[in-house]
C-alpha atoms as a PDB file:
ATOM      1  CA  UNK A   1     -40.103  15.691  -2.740  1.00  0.00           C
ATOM      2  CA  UNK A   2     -41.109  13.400  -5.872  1.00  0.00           C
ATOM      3  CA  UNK A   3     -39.207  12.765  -8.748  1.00  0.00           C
ATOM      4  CA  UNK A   4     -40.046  11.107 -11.661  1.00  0.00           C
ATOM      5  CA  UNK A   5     -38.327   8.150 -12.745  1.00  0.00           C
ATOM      6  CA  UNK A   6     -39.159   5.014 -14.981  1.00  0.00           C
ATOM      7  CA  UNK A   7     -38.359   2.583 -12.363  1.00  0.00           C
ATOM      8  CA  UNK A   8     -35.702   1.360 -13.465  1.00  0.00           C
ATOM      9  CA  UNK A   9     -32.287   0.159 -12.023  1.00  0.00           C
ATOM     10  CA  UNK A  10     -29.385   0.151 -14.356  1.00  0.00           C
ATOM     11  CA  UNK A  11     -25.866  -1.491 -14.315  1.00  0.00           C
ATOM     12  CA  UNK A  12     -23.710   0.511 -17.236  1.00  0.00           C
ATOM     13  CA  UNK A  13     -20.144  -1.245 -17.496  1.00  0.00           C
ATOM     14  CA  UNK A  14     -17.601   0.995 -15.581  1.00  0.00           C
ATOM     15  CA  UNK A  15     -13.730   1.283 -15.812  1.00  0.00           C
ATOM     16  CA  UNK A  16     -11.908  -2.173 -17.340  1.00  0.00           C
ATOM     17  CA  UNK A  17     -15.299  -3.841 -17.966  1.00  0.00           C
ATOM     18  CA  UNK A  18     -15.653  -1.712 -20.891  1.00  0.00           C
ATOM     19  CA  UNK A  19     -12.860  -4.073 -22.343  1.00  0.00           C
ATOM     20  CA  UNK A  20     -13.380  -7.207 -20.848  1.00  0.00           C
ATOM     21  CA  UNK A  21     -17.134  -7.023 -20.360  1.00  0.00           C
ATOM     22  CA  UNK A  22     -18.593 -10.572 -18.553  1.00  0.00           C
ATOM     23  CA  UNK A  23     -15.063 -12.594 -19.791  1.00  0.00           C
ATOM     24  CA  UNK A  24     -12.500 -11.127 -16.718  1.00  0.00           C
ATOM     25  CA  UNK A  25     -11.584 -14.605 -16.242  1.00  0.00           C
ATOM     26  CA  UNK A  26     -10.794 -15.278 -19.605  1.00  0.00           C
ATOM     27  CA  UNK A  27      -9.428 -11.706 -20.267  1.00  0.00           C
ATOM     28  CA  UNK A  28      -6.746 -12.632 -17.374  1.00  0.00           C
ATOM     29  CA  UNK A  29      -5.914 -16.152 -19.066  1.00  0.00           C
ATOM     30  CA  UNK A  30      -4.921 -14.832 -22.432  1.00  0.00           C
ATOM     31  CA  UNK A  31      -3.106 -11.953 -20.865  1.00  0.00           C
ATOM     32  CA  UNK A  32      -0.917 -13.742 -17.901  1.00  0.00           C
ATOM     33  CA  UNK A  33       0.184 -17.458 -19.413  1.00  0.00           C
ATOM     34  CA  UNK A  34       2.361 -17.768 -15.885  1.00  0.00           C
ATOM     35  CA  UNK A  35       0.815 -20.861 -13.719  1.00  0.00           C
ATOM     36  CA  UNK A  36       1.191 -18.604 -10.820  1.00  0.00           C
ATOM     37  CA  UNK A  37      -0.720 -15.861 -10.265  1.00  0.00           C
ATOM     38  CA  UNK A  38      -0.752 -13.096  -6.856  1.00  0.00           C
ATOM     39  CA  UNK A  39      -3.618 -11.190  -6.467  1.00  0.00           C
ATOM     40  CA  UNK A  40      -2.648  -8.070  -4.355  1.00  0.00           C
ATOM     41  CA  UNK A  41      -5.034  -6.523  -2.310  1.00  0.00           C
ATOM     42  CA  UNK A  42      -4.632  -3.569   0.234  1.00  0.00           C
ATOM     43  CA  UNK A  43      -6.230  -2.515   3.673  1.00  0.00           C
ATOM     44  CA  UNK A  44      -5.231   0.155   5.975  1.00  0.00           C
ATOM     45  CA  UNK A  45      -6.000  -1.228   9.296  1.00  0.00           C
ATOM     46  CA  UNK A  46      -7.521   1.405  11.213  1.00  0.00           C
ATOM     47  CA  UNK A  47     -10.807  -0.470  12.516  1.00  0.00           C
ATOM     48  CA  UNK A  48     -12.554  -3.618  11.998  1.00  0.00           C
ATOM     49  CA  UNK A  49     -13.100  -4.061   8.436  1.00  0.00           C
ATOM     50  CA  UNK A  50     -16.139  -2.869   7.006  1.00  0.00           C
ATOM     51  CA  UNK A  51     -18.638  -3.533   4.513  1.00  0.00           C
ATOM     52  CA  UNK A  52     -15.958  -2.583   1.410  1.00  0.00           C
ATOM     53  CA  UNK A  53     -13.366  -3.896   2.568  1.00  0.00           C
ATOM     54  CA  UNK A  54     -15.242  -7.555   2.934  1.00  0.00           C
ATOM     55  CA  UNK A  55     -16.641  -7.100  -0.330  1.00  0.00           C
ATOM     56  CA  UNK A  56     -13.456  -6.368  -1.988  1.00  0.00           C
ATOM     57  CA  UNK A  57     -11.780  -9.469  -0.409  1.00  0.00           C
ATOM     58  CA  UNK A  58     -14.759 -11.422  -1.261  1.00  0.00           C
ATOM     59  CA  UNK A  59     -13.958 -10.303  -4.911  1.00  0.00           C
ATOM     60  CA  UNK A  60     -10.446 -11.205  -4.891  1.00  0.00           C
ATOM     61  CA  UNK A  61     -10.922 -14.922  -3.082  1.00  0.00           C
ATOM     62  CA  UNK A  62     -13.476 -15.281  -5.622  1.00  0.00           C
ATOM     63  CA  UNK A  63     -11.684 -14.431  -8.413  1.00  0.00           C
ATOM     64  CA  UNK A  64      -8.574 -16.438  -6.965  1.00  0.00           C
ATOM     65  CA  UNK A  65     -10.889 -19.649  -6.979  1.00  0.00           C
ATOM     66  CA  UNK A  66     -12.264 -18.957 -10.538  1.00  0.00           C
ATOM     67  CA  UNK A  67      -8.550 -18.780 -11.878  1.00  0.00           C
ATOM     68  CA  UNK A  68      -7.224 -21.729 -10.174  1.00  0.00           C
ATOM     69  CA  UNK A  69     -10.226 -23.650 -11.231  1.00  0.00           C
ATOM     70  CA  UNK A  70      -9.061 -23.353 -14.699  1.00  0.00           C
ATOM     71  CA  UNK A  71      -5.185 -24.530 -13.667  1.00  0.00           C
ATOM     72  CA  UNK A  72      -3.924 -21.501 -12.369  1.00  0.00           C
ATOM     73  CA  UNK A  73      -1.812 -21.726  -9.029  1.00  0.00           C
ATOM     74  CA  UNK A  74      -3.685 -18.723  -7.432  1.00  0.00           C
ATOM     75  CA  UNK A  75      -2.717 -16.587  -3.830  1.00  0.00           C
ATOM     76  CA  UNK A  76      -4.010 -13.861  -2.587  1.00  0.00           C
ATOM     77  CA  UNK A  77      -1.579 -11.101  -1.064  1.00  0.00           C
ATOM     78  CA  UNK A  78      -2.646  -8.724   1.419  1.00  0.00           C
ATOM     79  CA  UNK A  79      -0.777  -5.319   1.529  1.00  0.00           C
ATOM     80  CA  UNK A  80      -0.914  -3.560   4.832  1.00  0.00           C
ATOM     81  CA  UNK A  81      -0.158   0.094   4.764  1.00  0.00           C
ATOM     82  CA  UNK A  82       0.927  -0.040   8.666  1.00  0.00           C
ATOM     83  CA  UNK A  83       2.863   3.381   8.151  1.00  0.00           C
ATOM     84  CA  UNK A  84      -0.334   5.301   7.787  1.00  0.00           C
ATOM     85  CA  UNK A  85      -0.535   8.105  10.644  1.00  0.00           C
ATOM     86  CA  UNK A  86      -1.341   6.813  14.564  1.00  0.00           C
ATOM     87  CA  UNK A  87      -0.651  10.296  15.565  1.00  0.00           C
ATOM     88  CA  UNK A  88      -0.020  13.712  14.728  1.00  0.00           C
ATOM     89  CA  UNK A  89       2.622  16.193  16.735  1.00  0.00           C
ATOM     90  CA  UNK A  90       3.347  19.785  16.247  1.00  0.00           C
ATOM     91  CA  UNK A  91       7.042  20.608  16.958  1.00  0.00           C
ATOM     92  CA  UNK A  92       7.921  24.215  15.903  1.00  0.00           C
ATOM     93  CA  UNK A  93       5.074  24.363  13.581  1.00  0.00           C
ATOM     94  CA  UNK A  94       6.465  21.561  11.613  1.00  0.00           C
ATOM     95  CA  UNK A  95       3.740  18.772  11.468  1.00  0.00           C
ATOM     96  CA  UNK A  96       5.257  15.438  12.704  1.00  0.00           C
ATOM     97  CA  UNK A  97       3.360  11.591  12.547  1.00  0.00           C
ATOM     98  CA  UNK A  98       3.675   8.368  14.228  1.00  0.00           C
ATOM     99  CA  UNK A  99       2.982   5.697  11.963  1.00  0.00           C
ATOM    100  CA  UNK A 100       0.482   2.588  13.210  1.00  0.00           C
ATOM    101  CA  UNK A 101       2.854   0.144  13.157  1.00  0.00           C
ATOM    102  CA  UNK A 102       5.211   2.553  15.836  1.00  0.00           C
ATOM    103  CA  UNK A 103       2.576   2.795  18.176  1.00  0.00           C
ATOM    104  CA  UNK A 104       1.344  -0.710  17.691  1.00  0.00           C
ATOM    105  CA  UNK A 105      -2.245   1.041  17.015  1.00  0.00           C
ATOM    106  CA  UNK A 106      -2.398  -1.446  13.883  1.00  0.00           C
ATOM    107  CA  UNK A 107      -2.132  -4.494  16.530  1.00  0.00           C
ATOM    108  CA  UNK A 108      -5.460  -3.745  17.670  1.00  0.00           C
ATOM    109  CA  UNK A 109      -7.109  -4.953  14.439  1.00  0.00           C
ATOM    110  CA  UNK A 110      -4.988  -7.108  12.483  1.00  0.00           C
ATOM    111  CA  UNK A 111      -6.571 -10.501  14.198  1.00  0.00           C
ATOM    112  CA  UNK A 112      -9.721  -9.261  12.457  1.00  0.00           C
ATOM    113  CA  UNK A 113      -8.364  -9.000   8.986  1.00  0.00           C
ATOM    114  CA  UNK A 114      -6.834 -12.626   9.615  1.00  0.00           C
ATOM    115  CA  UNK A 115     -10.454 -14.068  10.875  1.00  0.00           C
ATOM    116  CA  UNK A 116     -11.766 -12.571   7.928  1.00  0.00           C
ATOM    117  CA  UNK A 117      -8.771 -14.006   5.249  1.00  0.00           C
ATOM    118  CA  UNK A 118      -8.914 -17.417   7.170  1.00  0.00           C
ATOM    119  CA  UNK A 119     -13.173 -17.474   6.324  1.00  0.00           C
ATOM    120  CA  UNK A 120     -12.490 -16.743   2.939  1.00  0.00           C
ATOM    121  CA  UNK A 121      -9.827 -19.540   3.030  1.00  0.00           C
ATOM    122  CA  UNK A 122     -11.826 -21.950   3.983  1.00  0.00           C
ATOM    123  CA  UNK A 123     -15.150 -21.256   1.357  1.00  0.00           C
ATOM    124  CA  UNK A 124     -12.411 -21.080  -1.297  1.00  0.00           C
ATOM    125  CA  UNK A 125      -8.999 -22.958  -0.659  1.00  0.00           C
ATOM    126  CA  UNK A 126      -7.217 -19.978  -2.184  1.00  0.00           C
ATOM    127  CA  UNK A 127      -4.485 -19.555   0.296  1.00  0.00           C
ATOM    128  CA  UNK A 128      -2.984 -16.074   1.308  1.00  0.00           C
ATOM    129  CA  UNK A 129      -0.166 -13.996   2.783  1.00  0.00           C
ATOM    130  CA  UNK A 130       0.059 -10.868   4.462  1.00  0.00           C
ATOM    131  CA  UNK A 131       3.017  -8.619   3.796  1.00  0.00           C
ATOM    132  CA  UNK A 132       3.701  -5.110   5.826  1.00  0.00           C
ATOM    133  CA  UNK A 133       5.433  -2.304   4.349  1.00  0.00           C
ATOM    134  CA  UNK A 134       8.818  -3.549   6.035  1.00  0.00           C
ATOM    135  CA  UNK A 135       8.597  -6.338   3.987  1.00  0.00           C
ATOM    136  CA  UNK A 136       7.817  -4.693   1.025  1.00  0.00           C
ATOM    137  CA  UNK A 137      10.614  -1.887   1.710  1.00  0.00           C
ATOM    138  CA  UNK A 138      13.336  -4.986   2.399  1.00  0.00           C
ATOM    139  CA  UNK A 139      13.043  -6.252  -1.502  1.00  0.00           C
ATOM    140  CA  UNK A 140      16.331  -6.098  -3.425  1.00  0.00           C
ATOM    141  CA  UNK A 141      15.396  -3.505  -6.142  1.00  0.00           C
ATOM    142  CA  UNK A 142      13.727  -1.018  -3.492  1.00  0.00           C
ATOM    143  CA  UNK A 143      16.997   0.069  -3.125  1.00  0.00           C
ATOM    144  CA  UNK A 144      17.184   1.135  -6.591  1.00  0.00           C
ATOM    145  CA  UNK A 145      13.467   2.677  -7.320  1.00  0.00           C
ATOM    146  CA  UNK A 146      14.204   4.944  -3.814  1.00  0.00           C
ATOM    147  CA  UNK A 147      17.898   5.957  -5.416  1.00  0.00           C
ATOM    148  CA  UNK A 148      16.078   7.420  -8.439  1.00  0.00           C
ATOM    149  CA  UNK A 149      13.644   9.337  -6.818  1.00  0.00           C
ATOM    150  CA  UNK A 150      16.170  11.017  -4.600  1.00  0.00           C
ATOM    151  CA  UNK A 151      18.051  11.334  -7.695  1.00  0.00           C
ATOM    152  CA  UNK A 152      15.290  12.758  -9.488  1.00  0.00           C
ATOM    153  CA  UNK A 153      13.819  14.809  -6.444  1.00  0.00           C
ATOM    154  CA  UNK A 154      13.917  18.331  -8.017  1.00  0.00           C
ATOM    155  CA  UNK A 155      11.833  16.972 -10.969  1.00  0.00           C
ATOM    156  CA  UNK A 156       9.468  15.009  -8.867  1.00  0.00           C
ATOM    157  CA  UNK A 157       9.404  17.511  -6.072  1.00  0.00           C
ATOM    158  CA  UNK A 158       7.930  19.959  -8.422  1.00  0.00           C
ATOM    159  CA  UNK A 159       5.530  17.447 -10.177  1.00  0.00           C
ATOM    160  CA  UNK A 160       4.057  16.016  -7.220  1.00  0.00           C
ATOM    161  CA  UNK A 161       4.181  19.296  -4.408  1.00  0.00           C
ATOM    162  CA  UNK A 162       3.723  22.291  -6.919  1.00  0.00           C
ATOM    163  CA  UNK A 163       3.681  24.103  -3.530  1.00  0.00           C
ATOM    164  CA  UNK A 164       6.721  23.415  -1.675  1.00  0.00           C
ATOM    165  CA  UNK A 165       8.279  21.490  -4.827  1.00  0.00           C
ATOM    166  CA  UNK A 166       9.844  18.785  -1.464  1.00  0.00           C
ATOM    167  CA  UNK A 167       9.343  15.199  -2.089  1.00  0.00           C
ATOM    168  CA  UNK A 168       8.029  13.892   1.737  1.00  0.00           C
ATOM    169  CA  UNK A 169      10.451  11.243   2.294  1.00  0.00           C
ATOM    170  CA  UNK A 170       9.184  10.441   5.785  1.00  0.00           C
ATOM    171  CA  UNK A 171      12.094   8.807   8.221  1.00  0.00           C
ATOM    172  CA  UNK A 172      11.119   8.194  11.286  1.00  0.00           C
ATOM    173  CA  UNK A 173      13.534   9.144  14.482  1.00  0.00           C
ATOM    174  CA  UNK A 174      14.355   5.845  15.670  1.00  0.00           C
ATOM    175  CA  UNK A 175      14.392   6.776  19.156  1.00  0.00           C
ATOM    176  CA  UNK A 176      10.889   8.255  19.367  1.00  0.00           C
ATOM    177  CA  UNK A 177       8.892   7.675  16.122  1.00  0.00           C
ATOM    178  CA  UNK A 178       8.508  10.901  14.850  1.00  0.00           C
ATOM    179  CA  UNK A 179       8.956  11.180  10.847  1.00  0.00           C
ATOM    180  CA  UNK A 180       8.311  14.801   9.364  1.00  0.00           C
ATOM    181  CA  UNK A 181       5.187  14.743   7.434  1.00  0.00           C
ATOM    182  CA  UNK A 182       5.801  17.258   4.619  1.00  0.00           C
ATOM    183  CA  UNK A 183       9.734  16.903   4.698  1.00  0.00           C
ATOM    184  CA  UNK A 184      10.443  20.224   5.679  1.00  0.00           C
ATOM    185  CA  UNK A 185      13.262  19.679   8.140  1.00  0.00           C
ATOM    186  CA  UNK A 186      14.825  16.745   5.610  1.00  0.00           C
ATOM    187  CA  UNK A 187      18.197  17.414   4.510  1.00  0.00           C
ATOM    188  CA  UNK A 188      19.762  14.954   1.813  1.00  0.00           C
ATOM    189  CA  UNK A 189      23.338  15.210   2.573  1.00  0.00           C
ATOM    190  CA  UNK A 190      24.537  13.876  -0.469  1.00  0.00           C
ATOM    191  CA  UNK A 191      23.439  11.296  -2.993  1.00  0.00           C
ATOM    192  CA  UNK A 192      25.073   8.083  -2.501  1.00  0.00           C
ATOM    193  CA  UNK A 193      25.288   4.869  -4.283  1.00  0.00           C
ATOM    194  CA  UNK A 194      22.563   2.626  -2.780  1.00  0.00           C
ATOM    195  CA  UNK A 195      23.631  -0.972  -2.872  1.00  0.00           C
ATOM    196  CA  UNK A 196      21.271  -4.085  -3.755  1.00  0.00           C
ATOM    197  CA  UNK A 197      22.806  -5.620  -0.219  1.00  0.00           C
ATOM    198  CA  UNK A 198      22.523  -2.850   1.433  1.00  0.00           C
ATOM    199  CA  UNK A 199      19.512  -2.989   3.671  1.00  0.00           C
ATOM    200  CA  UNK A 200      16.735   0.017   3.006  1.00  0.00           C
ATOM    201  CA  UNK A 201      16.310   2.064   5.676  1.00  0.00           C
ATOM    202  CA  UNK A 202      20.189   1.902   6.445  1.00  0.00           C
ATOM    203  CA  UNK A 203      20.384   3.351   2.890  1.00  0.00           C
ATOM    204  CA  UNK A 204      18.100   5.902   3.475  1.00  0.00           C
ATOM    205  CA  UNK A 205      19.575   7.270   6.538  1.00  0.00           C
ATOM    206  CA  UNK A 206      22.821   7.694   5.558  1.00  0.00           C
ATOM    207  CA  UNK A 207      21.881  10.479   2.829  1.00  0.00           C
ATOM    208  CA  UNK A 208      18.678  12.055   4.811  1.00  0.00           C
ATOM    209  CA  UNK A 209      18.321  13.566   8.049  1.00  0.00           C
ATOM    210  CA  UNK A 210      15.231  14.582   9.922  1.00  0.00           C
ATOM    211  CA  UNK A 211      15.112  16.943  12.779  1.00  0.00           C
ATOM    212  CA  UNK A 212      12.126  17.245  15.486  1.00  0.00           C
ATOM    213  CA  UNK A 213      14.201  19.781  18.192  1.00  0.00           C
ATOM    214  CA  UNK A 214      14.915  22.956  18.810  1.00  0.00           C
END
């Protein structure tokens, strides 16, 4: 089949460009006087990375170097989403998932990602760190943000799942990795203070309960 065409390739600007055009750099500097500066970026480690995730992290080491060659005291942070599903279990027709980091599936890959950051360290000098989702779910004000939403869960529930109007707050049994999916079987108990010293996921699971038996 022909088409016509002028042969021509274009390049419109897309998204933020249409603000910052050619001058990201410079857009960041006037916007962010801090002397240090994180640059988060986010993979889901489910196979060797591939062609957009190198690009993207080519981007962000690139960008890191560009920023701390005009002062800046640059890192790049990579976010791993290790609680993405490893496996999916039906139990009473309630869908049920194991998360990557429970069945270790994410182990299989991770040494990739860090041959890839360390290459990209070493054409750049930006260094980096990798934080998991524990990590992430350990910060003092997490806490807080997850007190809200439970707080708020009526509101949200309907906002977010028109359908069952349940916000999926996925706990996972700690004796055999199974967190409900959709939150059907979660029950909040009752709404309790959540305490900045109070670790997360001890938090959590003293006002929700999750049920995968009979």
């Amino acid at each position: 089949m022909k088409i016509l065409r002028d042969n021509e390739v274009h390049y419109p600007l897309g998204g933020g460009f249409y603000v910052f055009k050619e001058k990201y750099v410079e857009y960041i500097l006037n916007h962010n006087p801090k002397s240090d500066i994180k640059i988060s970026i986010g993979a889901q480690p489910n196979g060797s990375p591939h062609f957009g995730t190198i690009t993207t992290f080519s981007l962000a080491f690139s960008l890191a170097q560009q920023l701390k060659n005009k002062g800046k005291n640059v890192t790049i942070l990579l976010e791993l989403v290790d609680t993405a599903v490893s496996e999916d279990h039906d139990v009473n027709n309630i869908r049920y998932q194991k998360s990557r980091s429970y069945t270790k599936e994410i182990d299989k890959y991770i040494e990739h990602y860090k041959e890839l950051l360390n290459k990209l360290r070493s054409y750049s000098g930006i260094s980096f760190e990798i934080r998991r989702q524990s990590d992430f779910n350990s910060h003092r004000k997490i806490s807080q943000v997850i007190g809200k939403i439970i707080k708020e869960r009526e509101k949200i529930g309907s906002l977010l799942f028109p359908e069952s109007k349940i916000i999926a707050l996925r706990v996972a049994c700690p004796q055999c990795g199974l967190a409900d999916k959709h939150g059907k079987k979660m029950s909040m108990l009752k709404i309790i203070q959540l305490t900045l010293s109070a670790p997360i996921m001890v938090g959590i699971q003293l006002i929700l309960i999750t049920s995968h038996k009979n």
